[in-house]
N, C-alpha and C. Protein backbone atom coordinates (compact mmCIF):
# COMPACT_ATOMS: atom_id res chain seq x y z
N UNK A 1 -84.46 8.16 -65.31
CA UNK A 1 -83.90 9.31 -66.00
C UNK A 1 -83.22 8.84 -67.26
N UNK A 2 -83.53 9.87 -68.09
CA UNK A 2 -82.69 9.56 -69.84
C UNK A 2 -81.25 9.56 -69.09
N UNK A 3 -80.07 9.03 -70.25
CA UNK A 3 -78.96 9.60 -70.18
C UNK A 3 -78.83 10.92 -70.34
N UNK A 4 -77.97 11.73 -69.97
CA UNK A 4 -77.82 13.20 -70.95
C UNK A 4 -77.25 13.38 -72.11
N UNK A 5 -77.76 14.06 -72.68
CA UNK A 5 -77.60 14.21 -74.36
C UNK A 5 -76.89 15.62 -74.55
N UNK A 6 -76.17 15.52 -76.09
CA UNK A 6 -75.37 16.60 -76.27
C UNK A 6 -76.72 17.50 -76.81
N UNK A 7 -76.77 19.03 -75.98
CA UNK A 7 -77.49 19.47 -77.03
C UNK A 7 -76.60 21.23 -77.47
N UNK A 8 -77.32 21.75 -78.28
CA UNK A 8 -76.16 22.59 -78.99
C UNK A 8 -77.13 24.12 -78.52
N UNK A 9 -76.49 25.40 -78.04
CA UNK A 9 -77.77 25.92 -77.56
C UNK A 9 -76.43 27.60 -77.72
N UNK A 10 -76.71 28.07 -78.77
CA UNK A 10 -76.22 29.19 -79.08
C UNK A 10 -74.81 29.13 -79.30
N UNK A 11 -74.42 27.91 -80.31
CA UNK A 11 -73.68 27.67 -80.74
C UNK A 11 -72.33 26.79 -79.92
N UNK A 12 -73.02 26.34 -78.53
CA UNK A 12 -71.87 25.80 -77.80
C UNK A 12 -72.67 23.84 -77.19
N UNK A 13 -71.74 23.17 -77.62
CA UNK A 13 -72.82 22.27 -77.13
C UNK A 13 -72.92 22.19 -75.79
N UNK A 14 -73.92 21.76 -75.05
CA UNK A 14 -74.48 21.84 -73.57
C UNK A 14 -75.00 20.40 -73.48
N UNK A 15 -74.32 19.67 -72.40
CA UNK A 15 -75.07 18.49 -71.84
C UNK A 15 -76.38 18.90 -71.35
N UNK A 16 -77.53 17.94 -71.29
CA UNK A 16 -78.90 18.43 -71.25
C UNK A 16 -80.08 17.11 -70.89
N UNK A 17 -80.77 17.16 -70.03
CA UNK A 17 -81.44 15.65 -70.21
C UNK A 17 -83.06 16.17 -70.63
N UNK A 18 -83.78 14.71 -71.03
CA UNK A 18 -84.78 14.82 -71.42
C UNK A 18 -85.78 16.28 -70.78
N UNK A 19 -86.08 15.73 -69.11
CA UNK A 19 -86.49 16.68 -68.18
C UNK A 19 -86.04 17.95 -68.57
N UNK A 20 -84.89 18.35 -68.95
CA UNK A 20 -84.51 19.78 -69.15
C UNK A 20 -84.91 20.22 -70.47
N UNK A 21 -85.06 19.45 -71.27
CA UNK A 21 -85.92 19.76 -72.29
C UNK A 21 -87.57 19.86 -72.26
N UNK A 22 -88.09 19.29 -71.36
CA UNK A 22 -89.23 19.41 -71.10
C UNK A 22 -90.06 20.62 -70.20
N UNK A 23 -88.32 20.79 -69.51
CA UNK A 23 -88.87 22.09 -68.40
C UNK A 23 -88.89 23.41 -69.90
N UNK A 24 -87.76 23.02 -70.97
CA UNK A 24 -88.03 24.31 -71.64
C UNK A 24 -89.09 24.32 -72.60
N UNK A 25 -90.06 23.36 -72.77
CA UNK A 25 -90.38 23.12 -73.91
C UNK A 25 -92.08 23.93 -72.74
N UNK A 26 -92.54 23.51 -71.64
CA UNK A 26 -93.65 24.11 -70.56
C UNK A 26 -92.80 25.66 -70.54
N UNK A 27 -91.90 26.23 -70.20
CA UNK A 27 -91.86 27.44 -70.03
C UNK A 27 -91.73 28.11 -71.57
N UNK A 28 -91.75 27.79 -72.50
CA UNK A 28 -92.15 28.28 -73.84
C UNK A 28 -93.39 28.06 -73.78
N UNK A 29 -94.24 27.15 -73.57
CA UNK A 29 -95.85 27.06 -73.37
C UNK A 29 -96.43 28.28 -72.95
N UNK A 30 -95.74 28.21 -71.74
CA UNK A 30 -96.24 29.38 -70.16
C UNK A 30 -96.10 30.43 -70.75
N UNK A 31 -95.01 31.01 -71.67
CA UNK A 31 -94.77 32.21 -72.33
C UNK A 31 -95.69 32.73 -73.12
N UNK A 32 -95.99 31.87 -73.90
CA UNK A 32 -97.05 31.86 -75.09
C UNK A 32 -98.61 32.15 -74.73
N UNK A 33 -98.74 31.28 -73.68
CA UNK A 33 -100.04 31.54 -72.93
C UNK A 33 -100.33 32.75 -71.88
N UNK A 34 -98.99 32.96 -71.70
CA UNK A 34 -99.37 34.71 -70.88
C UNK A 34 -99.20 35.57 -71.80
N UNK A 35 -98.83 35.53 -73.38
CA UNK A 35 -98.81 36.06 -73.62
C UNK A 35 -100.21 36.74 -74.61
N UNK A 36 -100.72 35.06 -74.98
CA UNK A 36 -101.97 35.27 -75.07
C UNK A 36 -103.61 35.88 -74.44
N UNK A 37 -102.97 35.53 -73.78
CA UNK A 37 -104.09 36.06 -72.13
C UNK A 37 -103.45 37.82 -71.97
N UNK A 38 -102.69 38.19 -72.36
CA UNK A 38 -102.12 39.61 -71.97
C UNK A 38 -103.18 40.34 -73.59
N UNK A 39 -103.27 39.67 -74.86
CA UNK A 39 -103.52 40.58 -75.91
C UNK A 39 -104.90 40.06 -76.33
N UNK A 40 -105.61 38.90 -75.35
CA UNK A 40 -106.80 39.38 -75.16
C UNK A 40 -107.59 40.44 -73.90
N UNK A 41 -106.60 40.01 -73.00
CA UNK A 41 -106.97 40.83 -71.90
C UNK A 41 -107.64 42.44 -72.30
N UNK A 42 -106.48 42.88 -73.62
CA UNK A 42 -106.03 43.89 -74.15
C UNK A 42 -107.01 44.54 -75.17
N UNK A 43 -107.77 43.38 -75.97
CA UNK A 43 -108.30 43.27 -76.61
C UNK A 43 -109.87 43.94 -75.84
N UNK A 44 -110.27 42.92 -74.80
CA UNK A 44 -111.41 43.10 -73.96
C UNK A 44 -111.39 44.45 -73.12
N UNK A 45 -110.60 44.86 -73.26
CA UNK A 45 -110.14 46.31 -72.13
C UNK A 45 -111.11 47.57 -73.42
N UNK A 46 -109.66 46.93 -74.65
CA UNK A 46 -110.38 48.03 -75.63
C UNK A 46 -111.97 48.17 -75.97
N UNK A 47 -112.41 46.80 -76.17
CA UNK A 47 -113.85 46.70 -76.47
C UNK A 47 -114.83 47.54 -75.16
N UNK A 48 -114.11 47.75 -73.97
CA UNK A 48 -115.39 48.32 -72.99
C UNK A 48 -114.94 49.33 -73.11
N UNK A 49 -113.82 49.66 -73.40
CA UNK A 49 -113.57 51.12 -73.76
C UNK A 49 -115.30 52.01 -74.19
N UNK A 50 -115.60 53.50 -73.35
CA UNK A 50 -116.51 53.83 -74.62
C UNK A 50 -116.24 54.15 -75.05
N UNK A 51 -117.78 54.53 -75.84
CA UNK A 51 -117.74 55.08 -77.52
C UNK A 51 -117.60 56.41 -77.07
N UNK A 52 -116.89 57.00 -78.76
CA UNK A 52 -116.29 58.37 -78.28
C UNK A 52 -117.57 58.91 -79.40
N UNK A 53 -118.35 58.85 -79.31
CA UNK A 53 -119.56 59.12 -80.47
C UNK A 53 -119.52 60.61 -79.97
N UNK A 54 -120.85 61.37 -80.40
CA UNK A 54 -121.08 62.43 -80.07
C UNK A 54 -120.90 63.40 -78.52
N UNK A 55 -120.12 64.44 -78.57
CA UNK A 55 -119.43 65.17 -77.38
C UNK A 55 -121.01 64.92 -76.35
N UNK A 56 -122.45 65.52 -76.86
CA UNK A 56 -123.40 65.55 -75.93
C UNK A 56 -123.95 64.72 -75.64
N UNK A 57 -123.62 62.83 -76.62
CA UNK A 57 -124.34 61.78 -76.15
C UNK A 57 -124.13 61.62 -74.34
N UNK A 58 -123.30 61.74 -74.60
CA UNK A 58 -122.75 61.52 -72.71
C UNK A 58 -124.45 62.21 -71.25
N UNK A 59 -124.17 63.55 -72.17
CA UNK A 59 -124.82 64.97 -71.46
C UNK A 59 -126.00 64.30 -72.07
N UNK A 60 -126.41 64.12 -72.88
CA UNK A 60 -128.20 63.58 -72.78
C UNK A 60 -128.08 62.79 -72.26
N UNK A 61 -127.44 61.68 -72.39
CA UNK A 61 -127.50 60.63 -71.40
C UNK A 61 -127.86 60.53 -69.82
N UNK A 62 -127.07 61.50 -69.31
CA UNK A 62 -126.72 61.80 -67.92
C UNK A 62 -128.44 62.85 -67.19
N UNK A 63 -128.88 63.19 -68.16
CA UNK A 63 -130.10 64.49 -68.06
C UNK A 63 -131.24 63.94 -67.72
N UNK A 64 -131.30 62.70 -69.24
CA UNK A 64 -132.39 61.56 -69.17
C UNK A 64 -132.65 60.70 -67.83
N UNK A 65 -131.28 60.45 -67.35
CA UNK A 65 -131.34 60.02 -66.14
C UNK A 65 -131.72 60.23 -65.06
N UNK A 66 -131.56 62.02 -65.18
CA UNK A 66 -131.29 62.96 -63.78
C UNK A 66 -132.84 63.50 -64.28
N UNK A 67 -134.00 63.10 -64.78
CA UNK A 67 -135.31 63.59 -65.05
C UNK A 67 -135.75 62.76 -64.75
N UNK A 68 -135.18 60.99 -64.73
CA UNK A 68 -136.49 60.00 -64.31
C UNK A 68 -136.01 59.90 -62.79
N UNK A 69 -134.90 60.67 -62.36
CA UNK A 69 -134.69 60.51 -60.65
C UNK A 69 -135.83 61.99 -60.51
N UNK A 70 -135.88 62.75 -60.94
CA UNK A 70 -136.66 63.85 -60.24
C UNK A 70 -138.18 63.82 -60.72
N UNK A 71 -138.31 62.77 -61.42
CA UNK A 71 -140.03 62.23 -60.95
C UNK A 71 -139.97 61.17 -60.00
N UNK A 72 -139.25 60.28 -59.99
CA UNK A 72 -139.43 59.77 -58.47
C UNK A 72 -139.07 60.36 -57.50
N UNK A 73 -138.45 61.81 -57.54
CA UNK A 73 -138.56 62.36 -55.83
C UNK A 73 -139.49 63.45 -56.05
N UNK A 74 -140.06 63.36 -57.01
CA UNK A 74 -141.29 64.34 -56.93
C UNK A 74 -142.41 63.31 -56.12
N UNK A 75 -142.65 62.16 -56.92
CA UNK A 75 -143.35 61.21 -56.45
C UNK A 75 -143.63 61.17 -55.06
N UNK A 76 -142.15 61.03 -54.66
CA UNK A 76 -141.93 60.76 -53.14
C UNK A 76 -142.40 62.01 -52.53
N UNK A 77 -142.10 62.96 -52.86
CA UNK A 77 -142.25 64.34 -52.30
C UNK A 77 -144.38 64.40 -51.76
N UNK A 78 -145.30 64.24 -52.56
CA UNK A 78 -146.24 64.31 -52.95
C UNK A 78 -146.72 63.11 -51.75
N UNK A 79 -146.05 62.26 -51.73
CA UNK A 79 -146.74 61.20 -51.37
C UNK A 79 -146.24 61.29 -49.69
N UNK A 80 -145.28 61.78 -49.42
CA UNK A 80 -145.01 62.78 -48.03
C UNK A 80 -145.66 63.54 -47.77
N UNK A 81 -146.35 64.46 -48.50
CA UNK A 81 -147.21 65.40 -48.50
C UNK A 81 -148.54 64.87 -47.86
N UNK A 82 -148.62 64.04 -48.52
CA UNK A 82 -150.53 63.52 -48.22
C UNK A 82 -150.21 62.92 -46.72
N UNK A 83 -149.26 62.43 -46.41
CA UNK A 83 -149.05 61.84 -44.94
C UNK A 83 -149.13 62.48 -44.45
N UNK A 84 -148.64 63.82 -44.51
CA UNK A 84 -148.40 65.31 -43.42
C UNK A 84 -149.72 65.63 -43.00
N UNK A 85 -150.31 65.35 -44.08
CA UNK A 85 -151.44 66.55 -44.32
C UNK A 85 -152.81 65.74 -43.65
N UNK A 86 -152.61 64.35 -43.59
CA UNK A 86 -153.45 63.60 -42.96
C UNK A 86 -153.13 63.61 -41.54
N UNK A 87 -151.72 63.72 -40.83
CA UNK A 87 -151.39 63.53 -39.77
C UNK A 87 -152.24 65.34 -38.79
N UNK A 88 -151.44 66.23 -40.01
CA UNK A 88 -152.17 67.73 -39.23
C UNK A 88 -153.39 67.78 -39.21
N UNK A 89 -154.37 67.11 -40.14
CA UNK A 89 -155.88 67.02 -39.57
C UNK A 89 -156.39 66.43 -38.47
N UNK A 90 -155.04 64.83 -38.41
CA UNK A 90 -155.91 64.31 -37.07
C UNK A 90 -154.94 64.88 -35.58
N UNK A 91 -154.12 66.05 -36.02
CA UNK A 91 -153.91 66.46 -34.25
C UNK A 91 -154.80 68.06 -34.32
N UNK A 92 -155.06 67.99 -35.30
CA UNK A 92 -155.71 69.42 -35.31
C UNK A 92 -156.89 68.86 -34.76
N UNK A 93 -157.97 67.82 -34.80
CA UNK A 93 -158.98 67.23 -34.32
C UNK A 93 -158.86 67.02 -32.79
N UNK A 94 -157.93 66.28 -32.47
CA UNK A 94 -157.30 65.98 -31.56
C UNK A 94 -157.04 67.24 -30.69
N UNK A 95 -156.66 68.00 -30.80
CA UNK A 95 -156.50 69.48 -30.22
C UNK A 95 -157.79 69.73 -30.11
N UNK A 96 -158.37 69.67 -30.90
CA UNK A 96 -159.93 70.72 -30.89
C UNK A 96 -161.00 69.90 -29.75
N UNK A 97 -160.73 68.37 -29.88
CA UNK A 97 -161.38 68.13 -29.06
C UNK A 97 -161.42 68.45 -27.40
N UNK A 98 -159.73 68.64 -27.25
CA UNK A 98 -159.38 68.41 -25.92
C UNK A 98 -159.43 69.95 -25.40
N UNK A 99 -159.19 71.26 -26.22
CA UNK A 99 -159.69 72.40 -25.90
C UNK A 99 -161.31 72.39 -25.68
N UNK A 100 -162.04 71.47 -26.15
CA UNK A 100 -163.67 71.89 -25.93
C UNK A 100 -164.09 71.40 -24.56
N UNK A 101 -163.41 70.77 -24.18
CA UNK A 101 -163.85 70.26 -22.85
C UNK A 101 -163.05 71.16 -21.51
N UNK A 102 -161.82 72.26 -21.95
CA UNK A 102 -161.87 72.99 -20.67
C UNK A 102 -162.68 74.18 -20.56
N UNK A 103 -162.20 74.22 -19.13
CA UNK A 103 -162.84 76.20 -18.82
C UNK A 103 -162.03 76.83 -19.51
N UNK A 104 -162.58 78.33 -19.82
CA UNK A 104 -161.94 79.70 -19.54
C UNK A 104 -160.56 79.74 -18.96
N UNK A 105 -160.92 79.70 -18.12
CA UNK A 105 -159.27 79.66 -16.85
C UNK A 105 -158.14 78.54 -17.22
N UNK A 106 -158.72 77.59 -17.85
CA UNK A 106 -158.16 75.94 -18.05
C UNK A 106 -157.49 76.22 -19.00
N UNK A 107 -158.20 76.81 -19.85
CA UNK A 107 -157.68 76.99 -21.41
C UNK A 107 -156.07 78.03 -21.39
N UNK A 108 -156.63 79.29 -20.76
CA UNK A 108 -155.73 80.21 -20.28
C UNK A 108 -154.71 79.21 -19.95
N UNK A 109 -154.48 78.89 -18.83
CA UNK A 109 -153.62 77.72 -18.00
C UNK A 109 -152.71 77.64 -19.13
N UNK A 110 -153.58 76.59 -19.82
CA UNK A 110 -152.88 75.39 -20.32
C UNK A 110 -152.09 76.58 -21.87
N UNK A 111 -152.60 77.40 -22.38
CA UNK A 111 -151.47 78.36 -23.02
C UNK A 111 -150.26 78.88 -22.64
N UNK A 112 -150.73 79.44 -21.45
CA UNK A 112 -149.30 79.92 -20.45
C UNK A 112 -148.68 78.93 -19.84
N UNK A 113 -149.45 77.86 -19.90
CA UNK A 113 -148.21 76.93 -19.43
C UNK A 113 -146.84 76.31 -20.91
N UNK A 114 -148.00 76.53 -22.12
CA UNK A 114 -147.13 75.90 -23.70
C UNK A 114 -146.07 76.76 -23.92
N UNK A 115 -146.92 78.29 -23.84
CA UNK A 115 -145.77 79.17 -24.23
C UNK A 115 -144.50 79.42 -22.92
N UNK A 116 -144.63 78.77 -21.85
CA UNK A 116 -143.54 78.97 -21.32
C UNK A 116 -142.53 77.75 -21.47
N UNK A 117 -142.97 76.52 -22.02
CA UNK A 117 -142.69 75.37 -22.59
C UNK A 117 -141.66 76.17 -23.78
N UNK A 118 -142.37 76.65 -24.78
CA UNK A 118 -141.62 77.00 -25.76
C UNK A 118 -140.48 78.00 -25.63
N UNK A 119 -140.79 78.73 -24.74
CA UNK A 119 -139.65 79.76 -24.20
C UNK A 119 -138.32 79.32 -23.54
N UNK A 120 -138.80 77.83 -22.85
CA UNK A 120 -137.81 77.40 -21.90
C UNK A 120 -137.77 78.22 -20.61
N UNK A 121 -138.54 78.87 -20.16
CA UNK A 121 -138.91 79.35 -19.04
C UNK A 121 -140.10 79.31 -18.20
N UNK A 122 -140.58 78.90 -17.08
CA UNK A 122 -141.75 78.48 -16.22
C UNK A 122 -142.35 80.02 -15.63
N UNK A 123 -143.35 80.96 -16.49
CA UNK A 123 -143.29 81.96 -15.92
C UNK A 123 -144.75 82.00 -15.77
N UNK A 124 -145.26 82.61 -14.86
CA UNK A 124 -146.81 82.59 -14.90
C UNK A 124 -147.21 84.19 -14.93
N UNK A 125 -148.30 84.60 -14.89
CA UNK A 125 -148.59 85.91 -14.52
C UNK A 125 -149.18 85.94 -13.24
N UNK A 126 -148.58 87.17 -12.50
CA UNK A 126 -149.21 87.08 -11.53
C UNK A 126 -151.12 87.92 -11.34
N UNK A 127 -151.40 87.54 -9.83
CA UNK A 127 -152.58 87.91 -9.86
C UNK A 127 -153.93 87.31 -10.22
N UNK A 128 -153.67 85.64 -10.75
CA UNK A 128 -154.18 84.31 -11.34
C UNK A 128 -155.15 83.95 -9.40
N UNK A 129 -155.85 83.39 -10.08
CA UNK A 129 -156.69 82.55 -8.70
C UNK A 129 -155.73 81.25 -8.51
N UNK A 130 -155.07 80.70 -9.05
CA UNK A 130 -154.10 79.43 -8.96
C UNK A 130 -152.69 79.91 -8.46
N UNK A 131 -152.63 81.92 -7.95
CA UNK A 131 -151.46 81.94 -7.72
C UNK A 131 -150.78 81.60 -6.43
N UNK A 132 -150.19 80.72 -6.35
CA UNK A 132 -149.18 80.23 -5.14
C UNK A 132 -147.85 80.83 -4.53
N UNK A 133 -147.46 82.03 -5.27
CA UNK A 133 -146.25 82.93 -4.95
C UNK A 133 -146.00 83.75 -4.07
């Protein structure tokens, strides 16, 4: 360690050693450098700031956008479509085949049995050759 030295610090002298001059000489650094880092920080804040250009740049902006999303869900839409439309041909096939191979009576059956499916109720008519009641 230095000796301590007279130093003079708002008009009164103050004993003081090297180290204490060094701690003030880094916290004047530290000052300087936050303070630098604060008025670029400040600086970079302003620059992303936007532009205050035209009131409707914003609104075209936002339109242009909201037109290339509604051709890709048109896209999508269309291209759902053709899946549907391939799927209802092959149960519509699928159906047609499996109706050609019953009876009369079978066919009957198997209606009154769907639509009581869809009703949520098991009802038959009576007076059927299959009736068990």
């Amino acid at each position: 360690m230095s000796p301590a030295q007279q130093v003079r610090v708002y008009g009164e002298e103050v004993e003081g050693t090297d180290a204490d001059r060094k701690h003030l000489i880094l916290a004047a650094l530290g000052c300087l450098a936050l303070g630098a880092a604060a008025a670029l920080g400040w600086m970079a804040w302003r620059g992303a700031a936007p532009e205050t250009g035209s009131p409707l740049s914003h609104v075209v902006a936002e339109t242009r956008g909201l037109s290339e999303d509604l051709a890709v869900f048109r896209e999508t839409v269309r291209s759902v479509e053709t899946r549907v439309q391939r799927e209802v041909v092959r149960v519509r096939e699928t159906v047609r085949s499996e109706v050609a191979v019953l009876s009369a009576d079978a066919l009957a059956d198997a209606l009154n049995d769907e639509l009581a499916m869809f009703r949520g109720l098991f009802i038959r008519p009576t007076g059927g050759d299959t009736d068990n009641f």
